[in-house]
N, C-alpha and C. Protein backbone atom coordinates (compact mmCIF):
# COMPACT_ATOMS: atom_id res chain seq x y z
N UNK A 1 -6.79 -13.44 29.67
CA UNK A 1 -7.24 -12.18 29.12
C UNK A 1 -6.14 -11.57 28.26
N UNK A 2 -6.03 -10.90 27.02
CA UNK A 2 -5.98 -10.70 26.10
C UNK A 2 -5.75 -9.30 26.25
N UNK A 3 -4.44 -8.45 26.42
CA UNK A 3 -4.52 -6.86 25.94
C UNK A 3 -4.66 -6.38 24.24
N UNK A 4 -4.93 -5.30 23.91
CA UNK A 4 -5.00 -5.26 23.10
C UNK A 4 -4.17 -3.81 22.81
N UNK A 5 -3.57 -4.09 21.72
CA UNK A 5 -2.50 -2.79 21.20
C UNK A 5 -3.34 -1.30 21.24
N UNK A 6 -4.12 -1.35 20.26
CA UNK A 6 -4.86 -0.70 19.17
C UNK A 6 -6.53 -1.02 19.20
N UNK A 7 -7.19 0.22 19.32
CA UNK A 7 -8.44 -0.11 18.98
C UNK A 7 -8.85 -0.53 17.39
N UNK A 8 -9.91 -0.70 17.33
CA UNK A 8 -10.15 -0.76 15.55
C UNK A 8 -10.59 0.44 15.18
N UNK A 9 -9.42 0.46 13.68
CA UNK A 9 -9.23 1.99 13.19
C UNK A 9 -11.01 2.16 12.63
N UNK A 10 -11.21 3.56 12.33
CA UNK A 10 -12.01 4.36 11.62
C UNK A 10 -11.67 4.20 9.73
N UNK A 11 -12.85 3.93 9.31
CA UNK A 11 -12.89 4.22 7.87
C UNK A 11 -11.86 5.40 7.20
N UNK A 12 -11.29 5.36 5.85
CA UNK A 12 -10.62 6.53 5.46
C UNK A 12 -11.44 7.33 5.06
N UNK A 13 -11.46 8.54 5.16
CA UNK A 13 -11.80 9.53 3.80
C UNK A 13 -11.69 9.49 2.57
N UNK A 14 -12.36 9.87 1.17
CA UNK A 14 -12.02 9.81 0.18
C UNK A 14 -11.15 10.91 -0.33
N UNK A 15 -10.59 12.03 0.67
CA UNK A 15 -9.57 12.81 0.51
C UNK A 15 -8.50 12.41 1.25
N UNK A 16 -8.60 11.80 2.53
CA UNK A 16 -7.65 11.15 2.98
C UNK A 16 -6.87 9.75 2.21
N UNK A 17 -7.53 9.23 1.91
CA UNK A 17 -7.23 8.25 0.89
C UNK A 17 -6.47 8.25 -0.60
N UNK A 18 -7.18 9.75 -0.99
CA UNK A 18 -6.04 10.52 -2.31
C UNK A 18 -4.81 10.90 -1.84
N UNK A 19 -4.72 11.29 -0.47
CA UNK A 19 -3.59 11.88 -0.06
C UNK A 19 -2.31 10.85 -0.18
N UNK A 20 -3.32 9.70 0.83
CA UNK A 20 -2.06 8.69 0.66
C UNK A 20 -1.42 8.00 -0.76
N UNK A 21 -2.35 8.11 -1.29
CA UNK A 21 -2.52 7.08 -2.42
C UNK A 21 -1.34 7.93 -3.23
N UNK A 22 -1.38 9.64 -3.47
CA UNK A 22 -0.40 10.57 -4.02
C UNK A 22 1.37 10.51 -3.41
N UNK A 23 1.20 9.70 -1.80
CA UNK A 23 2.08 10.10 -1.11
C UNK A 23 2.98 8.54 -1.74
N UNK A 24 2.18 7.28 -1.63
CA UNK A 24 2.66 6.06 -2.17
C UNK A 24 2.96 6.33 -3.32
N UNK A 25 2.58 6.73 -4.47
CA UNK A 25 3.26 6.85 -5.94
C UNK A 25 4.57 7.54 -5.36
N UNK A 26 4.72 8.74 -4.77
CA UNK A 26 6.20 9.68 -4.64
C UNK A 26 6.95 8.78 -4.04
N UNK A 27 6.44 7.87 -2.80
CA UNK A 27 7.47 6.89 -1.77
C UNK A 27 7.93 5.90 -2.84
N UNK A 28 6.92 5.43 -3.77
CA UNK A 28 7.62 3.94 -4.91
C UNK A 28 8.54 4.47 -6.09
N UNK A 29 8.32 5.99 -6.55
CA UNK A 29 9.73 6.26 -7.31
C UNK A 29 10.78 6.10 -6.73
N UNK A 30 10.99 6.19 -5.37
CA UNK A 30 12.29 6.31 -4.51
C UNK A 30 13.39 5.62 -4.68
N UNK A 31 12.34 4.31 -4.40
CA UNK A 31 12.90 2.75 -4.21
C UNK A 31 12.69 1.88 -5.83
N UNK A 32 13.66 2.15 -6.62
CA UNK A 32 13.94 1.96 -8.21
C UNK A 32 14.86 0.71 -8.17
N UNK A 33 15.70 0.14 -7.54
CA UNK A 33 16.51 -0.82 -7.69
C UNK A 33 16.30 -2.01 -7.16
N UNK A 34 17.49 -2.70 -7.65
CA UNK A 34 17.04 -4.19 -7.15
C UNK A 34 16.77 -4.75 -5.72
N UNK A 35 17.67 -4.33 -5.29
CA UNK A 35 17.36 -4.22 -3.45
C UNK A 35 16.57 -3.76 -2.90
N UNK A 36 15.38 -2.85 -3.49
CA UNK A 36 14.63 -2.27 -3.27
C UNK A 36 13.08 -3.04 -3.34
N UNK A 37 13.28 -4.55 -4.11
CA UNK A 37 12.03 -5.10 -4.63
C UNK A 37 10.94 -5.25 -3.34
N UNK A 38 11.84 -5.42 -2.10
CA UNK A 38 10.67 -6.18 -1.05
C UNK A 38 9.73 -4.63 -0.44
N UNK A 39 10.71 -3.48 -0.86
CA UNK A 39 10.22 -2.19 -0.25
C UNK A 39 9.21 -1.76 -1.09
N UNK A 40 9.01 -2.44 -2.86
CA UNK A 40 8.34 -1.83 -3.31
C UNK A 40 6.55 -2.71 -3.67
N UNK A 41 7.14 -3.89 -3.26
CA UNK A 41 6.05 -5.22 -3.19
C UNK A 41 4.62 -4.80 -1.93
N UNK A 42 5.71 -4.43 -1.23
CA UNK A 42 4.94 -3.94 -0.06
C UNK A 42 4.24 -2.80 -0.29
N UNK A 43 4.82 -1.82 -0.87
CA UNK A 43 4.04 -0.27 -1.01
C UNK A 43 3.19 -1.01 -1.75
N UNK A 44 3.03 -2.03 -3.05
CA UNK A 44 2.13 -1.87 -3.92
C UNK A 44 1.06 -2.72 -3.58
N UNK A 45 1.30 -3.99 -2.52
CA UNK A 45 -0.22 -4.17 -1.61
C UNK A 45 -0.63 -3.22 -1.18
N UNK A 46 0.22 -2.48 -0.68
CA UNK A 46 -0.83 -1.92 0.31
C UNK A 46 -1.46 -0.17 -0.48
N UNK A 47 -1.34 0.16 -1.48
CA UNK A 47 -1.48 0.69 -2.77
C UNK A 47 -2.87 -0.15 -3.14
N UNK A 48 -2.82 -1.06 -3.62
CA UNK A 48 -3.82 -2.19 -4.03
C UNK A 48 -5.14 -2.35 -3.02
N UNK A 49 -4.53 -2.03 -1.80
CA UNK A 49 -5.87 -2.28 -0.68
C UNK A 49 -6.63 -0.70 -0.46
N UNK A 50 -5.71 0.17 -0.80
CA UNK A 50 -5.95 1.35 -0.64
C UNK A 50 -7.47 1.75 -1.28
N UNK A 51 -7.01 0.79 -2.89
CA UNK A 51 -7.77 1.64 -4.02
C UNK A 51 -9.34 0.47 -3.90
N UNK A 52 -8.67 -0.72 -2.97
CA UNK A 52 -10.14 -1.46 -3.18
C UNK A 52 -10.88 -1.24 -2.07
N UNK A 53 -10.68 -0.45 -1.50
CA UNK A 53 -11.05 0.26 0.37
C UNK A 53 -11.24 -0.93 0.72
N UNK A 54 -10.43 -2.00 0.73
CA UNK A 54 -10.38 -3.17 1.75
C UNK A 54 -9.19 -2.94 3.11
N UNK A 55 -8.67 -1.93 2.79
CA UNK A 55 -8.03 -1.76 3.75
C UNK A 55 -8.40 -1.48 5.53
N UNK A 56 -7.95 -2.01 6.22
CA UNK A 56 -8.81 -2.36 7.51
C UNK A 56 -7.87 -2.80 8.20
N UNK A 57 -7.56 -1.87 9.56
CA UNK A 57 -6.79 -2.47 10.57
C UNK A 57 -7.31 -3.21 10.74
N UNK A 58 -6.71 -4.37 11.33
CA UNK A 58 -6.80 -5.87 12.58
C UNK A 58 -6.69 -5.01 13.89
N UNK A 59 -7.14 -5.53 15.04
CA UNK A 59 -7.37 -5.24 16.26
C UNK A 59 -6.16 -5.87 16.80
N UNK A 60 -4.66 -5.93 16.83
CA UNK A 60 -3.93 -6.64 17.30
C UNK A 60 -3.63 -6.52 19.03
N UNK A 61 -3.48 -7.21 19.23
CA UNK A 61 -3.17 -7.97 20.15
C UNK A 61 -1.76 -7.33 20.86
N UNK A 62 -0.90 -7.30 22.19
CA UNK A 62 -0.03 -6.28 22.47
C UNK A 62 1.28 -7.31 21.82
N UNK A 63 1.11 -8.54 22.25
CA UNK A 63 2.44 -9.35 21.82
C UNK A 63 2.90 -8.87 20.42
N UNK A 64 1.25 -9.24 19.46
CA UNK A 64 1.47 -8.95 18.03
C UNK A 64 1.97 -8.07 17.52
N UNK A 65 1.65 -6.55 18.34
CA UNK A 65 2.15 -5.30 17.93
C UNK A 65 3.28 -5.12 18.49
N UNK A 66 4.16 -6.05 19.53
CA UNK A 66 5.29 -5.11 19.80
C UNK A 66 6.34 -6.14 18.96
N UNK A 67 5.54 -7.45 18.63
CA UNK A 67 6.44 -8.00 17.75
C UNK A 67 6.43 -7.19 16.42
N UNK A 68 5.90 -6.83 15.69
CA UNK A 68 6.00 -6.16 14.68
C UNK A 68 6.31 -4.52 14.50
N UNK A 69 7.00 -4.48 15.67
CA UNK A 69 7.65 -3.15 16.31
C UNK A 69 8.77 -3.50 15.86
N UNK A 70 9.36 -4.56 16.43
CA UNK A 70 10.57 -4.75 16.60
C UNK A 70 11.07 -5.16 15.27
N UNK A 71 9.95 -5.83 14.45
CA UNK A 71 10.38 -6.14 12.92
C UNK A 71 10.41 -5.24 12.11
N UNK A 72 9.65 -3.99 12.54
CA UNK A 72 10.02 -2.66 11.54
C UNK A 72 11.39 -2.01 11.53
N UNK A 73 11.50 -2.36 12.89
CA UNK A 73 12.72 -1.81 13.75
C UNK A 73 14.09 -2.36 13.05
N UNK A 74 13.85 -3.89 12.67
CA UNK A 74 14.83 -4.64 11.89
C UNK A 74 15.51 -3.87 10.53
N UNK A 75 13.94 -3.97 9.91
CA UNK A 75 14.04 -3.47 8.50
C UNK A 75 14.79 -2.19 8.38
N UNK A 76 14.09 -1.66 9.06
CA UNK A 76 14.76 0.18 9.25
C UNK A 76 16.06 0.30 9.30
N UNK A 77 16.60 -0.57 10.14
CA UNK A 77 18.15 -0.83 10.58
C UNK A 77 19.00 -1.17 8.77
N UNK A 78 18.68 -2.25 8.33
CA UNK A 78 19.13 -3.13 7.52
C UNK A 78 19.31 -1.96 5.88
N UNK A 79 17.70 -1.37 6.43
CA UNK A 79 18.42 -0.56 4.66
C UNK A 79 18.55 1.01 4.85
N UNK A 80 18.64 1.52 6.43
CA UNK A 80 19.61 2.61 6.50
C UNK A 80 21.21 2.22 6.12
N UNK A 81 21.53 0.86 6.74
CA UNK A 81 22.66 0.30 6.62
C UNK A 81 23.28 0.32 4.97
N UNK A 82 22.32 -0.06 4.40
CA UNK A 82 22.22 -0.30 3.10
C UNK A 82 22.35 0.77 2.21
N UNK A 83 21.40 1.92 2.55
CA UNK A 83 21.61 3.17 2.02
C UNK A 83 23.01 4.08 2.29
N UNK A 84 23.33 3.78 3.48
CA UNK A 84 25.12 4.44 3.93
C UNK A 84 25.70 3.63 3.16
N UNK A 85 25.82 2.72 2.73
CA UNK A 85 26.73 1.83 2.20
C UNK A 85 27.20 2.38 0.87
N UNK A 86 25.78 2.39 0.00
CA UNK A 86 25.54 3.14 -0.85
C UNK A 86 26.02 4.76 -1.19
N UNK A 87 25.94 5.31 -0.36
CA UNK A 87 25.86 6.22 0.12
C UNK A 87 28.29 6.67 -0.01
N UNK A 88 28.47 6.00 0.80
CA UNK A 88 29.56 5.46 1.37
C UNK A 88 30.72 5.46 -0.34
N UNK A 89 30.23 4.34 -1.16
CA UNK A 89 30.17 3.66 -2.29
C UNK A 89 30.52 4.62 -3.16
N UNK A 90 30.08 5.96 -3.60
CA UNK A 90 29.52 6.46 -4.40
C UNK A 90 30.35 7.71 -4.78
């Protein structure tokens, strides 16, 4: 038997959906540089799924979601690191 993280999400709104869609353009000016490409590849799938309302949680699974906990968790680490550095640098 099989836990499951997350139920399956609810449809967006078409005001909820402007919201984000306004909030992703402000988050992708942010991230302008080269180190920035994988942060901005990502906003712009998921930008792309936004606008084709294919966007649709998966029902994951608990392993799946706490693995991809821990991989956000990575990322987060790596370009706070990155940004002090910067930061640091300057």
């Amino acid at each position: 038997m099989e836990l499951y993280a997350k139920s399956i999400e609810k449809r967006l709104t078409q005001d909820t959906k402007a919201k984000l869609l306004r909030q992703l353009e402000e988050s992708m000016e942010i991230f302008t540089s080269a180190e920035d490409a994988e942060i901005c590849k990502l906003l712009q799938k998921y930008k792309e799924s936004l606008q084709q309302e294919s966007f649709r949680a998966e029902q994951k699974t608990l392993r799946k979601h706490l693995e991809e906990t821990v991989r956000c968790a990575e990322n987060f680490f790596k370009y706070t690191v990155i940004t002090l550095k910067r930061n640091i640098n300057s």
